[in-house]
Protein backbone atom coordinates (compact mmCIF):
# COMPACT_ATOMS: atom_id res chain seq x y z
CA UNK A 1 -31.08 -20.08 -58.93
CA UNK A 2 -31.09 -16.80 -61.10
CA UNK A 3 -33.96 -14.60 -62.31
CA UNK A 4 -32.67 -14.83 -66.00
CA UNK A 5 -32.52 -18.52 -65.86
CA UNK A 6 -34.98 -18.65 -68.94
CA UNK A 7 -38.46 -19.46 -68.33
CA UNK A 8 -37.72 -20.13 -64.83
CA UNK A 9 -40.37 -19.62 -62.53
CA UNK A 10 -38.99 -20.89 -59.33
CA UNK A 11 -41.78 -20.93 -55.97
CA UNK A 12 -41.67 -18.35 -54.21
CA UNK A 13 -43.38 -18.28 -51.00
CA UNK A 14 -43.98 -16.08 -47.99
CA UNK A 15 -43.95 -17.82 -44.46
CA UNK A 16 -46.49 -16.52 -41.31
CA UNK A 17 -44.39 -18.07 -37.97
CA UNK A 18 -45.41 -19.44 -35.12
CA UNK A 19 -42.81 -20.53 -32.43
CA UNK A 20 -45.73 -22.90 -30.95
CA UNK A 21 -47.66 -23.71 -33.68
CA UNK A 22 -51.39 -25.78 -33.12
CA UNK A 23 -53.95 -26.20 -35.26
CA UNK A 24 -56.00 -23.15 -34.28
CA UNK A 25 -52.82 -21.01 -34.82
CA UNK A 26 -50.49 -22.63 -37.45
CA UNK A 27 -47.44 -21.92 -39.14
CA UNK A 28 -48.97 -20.71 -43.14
CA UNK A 29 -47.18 -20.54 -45.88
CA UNK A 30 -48.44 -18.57 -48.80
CA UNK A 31 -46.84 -20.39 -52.14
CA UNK A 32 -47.07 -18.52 -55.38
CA UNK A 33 -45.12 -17.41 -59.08
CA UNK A 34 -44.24 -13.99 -60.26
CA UNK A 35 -44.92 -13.41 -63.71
CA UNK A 36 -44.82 -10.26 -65.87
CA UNK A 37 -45.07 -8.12 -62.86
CA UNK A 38 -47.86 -10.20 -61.11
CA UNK A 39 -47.83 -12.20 -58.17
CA UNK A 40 -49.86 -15.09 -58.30
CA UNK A 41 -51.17 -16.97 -55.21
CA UNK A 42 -51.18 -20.60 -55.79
CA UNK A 43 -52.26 -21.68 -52.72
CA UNK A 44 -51.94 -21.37 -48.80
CA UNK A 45 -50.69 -24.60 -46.27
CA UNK A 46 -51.04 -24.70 -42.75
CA UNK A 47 -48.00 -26.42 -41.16
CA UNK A 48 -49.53 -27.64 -37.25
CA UNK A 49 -45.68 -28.21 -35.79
CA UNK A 50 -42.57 -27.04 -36.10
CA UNK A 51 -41.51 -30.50 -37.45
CA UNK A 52 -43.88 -29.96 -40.11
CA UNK A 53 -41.86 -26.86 -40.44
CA UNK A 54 -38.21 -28.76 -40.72
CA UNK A 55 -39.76 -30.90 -42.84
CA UNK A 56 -41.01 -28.89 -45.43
CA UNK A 57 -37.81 -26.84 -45.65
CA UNK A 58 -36.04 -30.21 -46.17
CA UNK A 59 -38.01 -31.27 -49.32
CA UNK A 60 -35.96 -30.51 -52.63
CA UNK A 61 -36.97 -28.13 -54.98
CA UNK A 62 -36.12 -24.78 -56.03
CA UNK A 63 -37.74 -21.45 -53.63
CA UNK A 64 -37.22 -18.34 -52.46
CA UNK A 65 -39.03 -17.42 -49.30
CA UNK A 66 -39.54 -14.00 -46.87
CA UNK A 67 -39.88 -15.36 -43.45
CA UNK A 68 -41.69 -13.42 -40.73
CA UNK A 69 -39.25 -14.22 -37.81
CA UNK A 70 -35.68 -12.29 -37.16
CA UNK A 71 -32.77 -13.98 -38.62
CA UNK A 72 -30.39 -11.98 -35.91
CA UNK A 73 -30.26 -10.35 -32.61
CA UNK A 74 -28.46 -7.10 -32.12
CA UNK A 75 -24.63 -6.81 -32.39
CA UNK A 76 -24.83 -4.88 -28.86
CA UNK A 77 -26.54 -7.33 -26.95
CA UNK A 78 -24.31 -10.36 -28.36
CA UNK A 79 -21.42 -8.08 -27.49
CA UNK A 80 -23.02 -7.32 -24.30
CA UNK A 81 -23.86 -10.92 -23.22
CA UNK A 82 -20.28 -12.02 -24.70
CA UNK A 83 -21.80 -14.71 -27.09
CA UNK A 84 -19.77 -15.54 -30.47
CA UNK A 85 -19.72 -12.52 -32.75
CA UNK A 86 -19.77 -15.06 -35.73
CA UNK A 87 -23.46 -15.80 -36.69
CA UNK A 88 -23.90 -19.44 -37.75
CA UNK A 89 -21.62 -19.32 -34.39
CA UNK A 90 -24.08 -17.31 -32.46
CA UNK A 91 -27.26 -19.15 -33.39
CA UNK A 92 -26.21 -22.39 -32.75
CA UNK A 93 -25.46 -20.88 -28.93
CA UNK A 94 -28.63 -19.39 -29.02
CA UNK A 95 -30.21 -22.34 -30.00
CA UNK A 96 -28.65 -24.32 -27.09
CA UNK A 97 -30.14 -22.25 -24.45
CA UNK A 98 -33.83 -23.08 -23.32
CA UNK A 99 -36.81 -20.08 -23.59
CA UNK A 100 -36.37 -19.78 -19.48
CA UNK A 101 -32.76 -19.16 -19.66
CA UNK A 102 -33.10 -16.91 -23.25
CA UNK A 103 -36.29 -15.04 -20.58
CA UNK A 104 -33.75 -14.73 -17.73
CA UNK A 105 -30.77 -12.96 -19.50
CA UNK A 106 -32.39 -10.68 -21.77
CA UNK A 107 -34.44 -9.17 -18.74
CA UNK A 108 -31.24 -9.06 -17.17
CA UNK A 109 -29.55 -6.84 -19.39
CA UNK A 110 -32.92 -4.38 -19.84
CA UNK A 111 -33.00 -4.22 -16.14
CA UNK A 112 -29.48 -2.91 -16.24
CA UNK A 113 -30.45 0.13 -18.82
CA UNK A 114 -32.57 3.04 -18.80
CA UNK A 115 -35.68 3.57 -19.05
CA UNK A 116 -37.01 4.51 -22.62
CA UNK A 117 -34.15 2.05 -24.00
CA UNK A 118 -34.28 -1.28 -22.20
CA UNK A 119 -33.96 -3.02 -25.36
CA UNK A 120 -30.83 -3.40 -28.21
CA UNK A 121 -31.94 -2.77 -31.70
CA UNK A 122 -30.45 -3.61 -35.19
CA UNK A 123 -29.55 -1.62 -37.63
CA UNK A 124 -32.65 -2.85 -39.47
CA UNK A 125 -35.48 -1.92 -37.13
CA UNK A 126 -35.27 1.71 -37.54
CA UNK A 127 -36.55 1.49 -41.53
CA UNK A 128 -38.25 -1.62 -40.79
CA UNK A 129 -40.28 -0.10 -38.22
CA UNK A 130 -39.78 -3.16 -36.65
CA UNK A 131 -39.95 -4.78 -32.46
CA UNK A 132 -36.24 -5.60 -31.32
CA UNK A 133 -35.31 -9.02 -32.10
CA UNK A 134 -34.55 -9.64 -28.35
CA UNK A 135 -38.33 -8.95 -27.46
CA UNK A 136 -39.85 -11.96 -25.50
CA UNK A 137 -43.61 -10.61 -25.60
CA UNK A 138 -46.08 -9.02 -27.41
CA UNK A 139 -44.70 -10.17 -29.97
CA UNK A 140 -42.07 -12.90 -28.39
CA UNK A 141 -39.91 -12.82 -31.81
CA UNK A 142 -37.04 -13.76 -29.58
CA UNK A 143 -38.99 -17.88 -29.60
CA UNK A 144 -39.17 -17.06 -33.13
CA UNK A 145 -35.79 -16.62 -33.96
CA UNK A 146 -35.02 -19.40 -31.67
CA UNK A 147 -37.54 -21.64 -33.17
CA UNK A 148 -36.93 -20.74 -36.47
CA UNK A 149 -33.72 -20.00 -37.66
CA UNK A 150 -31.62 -23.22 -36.16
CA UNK A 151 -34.36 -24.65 -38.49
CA UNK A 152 -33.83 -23.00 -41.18
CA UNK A 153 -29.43 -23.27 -40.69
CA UNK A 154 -30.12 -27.57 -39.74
CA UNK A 155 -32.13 -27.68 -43.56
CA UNK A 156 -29.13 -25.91 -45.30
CA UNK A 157 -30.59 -23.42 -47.02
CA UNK A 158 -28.81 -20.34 -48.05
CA UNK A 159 -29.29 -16.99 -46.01
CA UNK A 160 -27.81 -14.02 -48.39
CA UNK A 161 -25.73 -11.81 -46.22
CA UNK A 162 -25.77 -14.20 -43.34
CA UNK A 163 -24.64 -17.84 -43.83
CA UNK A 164 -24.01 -19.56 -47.10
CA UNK A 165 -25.86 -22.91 -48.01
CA UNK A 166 -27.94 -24.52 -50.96
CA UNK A 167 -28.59 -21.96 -53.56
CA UNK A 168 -31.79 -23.25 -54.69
CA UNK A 169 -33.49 -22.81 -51.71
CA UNK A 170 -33.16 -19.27 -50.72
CA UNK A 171 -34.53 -17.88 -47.03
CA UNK A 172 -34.94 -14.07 -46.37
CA UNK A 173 -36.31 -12.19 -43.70
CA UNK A 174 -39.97 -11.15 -44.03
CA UNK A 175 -41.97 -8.50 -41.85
CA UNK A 176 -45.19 -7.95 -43.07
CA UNK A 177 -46.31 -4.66 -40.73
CA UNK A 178 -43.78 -2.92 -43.23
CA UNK A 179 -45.48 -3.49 -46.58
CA UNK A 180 -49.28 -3.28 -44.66
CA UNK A 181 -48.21 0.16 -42.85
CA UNK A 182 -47.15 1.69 -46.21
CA UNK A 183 -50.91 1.18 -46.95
CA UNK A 184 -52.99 1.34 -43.77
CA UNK A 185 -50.22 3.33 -41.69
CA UNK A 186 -51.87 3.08 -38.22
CA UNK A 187 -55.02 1.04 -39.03
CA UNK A 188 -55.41 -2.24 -37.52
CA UNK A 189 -56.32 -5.28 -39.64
CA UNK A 190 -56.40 -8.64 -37.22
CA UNK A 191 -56.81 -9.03 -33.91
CA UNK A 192 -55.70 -12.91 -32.02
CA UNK A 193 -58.88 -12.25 -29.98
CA UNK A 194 -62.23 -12.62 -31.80
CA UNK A 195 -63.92 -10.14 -29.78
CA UNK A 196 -61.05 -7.47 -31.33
CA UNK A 197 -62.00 -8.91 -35.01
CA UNK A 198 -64.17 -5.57 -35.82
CA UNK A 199 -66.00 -4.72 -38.89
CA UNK A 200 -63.36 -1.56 -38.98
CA UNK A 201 -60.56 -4.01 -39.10
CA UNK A 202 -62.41 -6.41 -41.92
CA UNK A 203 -62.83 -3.20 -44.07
CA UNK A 204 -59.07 -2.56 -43.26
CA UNK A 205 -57.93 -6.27 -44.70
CA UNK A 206 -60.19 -5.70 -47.97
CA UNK A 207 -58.38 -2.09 -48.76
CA UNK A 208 -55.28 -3.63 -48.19
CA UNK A 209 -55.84 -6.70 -50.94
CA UNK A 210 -57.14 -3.89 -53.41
CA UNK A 211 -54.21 -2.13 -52.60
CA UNK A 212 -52.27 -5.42 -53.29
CA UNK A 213 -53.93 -6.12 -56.36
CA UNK A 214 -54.09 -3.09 -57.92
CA UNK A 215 -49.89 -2.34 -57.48
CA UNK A 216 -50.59 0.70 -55.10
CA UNK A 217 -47.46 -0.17 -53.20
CA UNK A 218 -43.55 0.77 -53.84
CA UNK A 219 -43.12 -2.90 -54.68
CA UNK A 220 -44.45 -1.95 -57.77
CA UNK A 221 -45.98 -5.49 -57.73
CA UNK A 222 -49.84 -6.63 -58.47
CA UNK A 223 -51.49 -9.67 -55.86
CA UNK A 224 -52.87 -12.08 -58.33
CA UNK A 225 -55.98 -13.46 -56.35
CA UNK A 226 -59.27 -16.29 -56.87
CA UNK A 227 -62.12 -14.70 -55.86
CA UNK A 228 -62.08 -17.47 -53.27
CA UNK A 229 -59.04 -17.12 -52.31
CA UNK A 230 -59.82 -13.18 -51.50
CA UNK A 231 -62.83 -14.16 -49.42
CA UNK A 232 -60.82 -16.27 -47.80
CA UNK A 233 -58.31 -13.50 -46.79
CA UNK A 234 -60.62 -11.10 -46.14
CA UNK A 235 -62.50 -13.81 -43.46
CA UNK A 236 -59.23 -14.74 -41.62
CA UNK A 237 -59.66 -11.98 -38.59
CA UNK A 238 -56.08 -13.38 -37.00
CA UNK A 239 -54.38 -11.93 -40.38
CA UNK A 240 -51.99 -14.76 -40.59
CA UNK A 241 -52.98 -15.74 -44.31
CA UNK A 242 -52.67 -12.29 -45.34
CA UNK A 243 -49.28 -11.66 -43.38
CA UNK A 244 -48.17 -15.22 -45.19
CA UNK A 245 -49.22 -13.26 -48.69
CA UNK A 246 -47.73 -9.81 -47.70
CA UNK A 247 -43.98 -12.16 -47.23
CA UNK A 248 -44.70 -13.59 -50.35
CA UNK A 249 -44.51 -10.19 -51.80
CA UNK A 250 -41.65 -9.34 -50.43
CA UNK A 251 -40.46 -12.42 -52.23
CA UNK A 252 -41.49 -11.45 -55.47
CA UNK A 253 -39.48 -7.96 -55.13
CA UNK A 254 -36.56 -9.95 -53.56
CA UNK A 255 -36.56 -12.65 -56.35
CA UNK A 256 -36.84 -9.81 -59.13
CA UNK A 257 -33.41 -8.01 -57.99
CA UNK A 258 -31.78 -11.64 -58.44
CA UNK A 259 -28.78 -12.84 -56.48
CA UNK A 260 -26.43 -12.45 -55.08
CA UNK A 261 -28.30 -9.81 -52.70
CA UNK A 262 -32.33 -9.97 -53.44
CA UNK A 263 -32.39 -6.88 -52.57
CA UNK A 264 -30.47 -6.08 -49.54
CA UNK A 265 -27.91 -3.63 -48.97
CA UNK A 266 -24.58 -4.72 -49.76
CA UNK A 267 -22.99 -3.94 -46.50
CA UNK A 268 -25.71 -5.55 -44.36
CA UNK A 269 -24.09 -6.76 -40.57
CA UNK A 270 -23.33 -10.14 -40.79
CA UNK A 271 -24.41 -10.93 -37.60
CA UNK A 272 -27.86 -9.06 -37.30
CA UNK A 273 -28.87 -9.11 -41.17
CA UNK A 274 -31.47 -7.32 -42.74
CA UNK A 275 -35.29 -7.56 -43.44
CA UNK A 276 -35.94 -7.40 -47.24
CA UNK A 277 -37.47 -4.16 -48.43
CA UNK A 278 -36.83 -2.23 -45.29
């Protein structure tokens, strides 16, 4: 899959995670086209399991995706914890462990360091602005990973930097605070508690879609919305449907720099990899 395959315009689609998704907090997927510049929202699915999730990466079809889980955990704490230094290697250990036992050894090896730098970081978090992929609350992106990514190596689907597989289907790593930061910086726009979902954080969602749509972002990329659709996003006070849209973005500027690296550094650590845009 190439961006000067000619008229080409392959789904691209930006993925809000759950690593225990239900039906009043799904896994959404925000499916869309880039065109002249233009991202285009096609529409949003809710996915209620994570075999829902397997199952849709499974279909056939050409995509490229920006996933809002980490693909990696830090080179120091794999070192540290003397896990395989080889990724597909280290996942597949990862994945073998159960959430109690993952718990267990990662507050281990905080307990052993100092204060103001319990956790191992990637190289990636610093520009990211992102929480250490070894973080088992608020947010627990460790389940993600460990929910995810075995998911995502089990469908085959190619991971640049990180593990080669089917080249149609192409799965980067997504983190939406980044692209809604550059615009709100420290304004909060959803809340998981509806007593939280304030009128100041409604107004915050609404200047970040005219933000979106307008191309006021170093993407350089305009949201294509329904007026439907941007009611819709506006209304969702959890912000998953509008973190699902922000990936998809990410997707757009990923899929426009073209293979083999969408973006990414070239010298990204193959063990930790890289979220796209940071």
């Amino acid at each position: 899959m190439t961006a000067s395959a000619a008229g080409v315009l392959p789904l691209l689609l930006g993925c809000d995670f759950s690593s225990s998704p239900t039906r009043q907090k799904p896994i959404v997927l925000a499916l869309g086209a880039l065109q002249n510049g233009r991202v285009q929202l096609s529409k949003l699915e809710h996915l209620v399991s994570l075999d829902a999730f397997a199952n849709w990466l499974n279909q056939p079809g050409d995509w490229l995706g920006a996933f809002d889980f980490p693909f990696g955990l830090p080179r120091e704490l794999v070192q540290a914890l003397s896990w395989p230094l080889d990724w597909e290697a280290c996942i597949r250990h990862y994945a073998s462990l159960s959430r109690d036992d993952i718990r267990a050894r990662f507050a281990a090896f905080c307990a052993a360091r100092p204060v103001g730098g319990k956790f191992a970081h990637r190289a990636t978090d610093v520009p990211a602005g992102s929480s250490p992929s070894m973080k088992w609350v608020n947010p627990p992106v460790a389940f993600m990973l460990h929910a995810g990514v075995p998911r995502l190596l089990a469908a085959g689907v190619h991971l640049p930097g990180l593990h080669a597989g089917d080249l149609r289907r192409v799965a980067l790593e997504g983190y939406p605070g980044l692209l809604a930061r550059e615009v709100l910086g420290a304004r909060s726009y959803k809340s998981d508690e509806r007593a939280r979902q304030t009128p100041e954080r409604l107004i915050a969602r609404k200047d970040l879609l005219t933000a979106l749509e307008h191309g006021q972002t170093r993407l350089g990329l305009r949201l294509k919305l329904t007026h439907a659709q941007r009611d819709a996003l506006v209304d969702d006070g959890r912000g998953d449907a509008l973190d699902a849209v922000l990936c998809l973005m990410q997707a757009a500027w990923a899929w426009q720099r073209g293979a083999p690296h969408y973006g990414l550094p070239a010298a990204v650590d193959p063990l930790e990899g890289w979220i796209v845009t940071a």
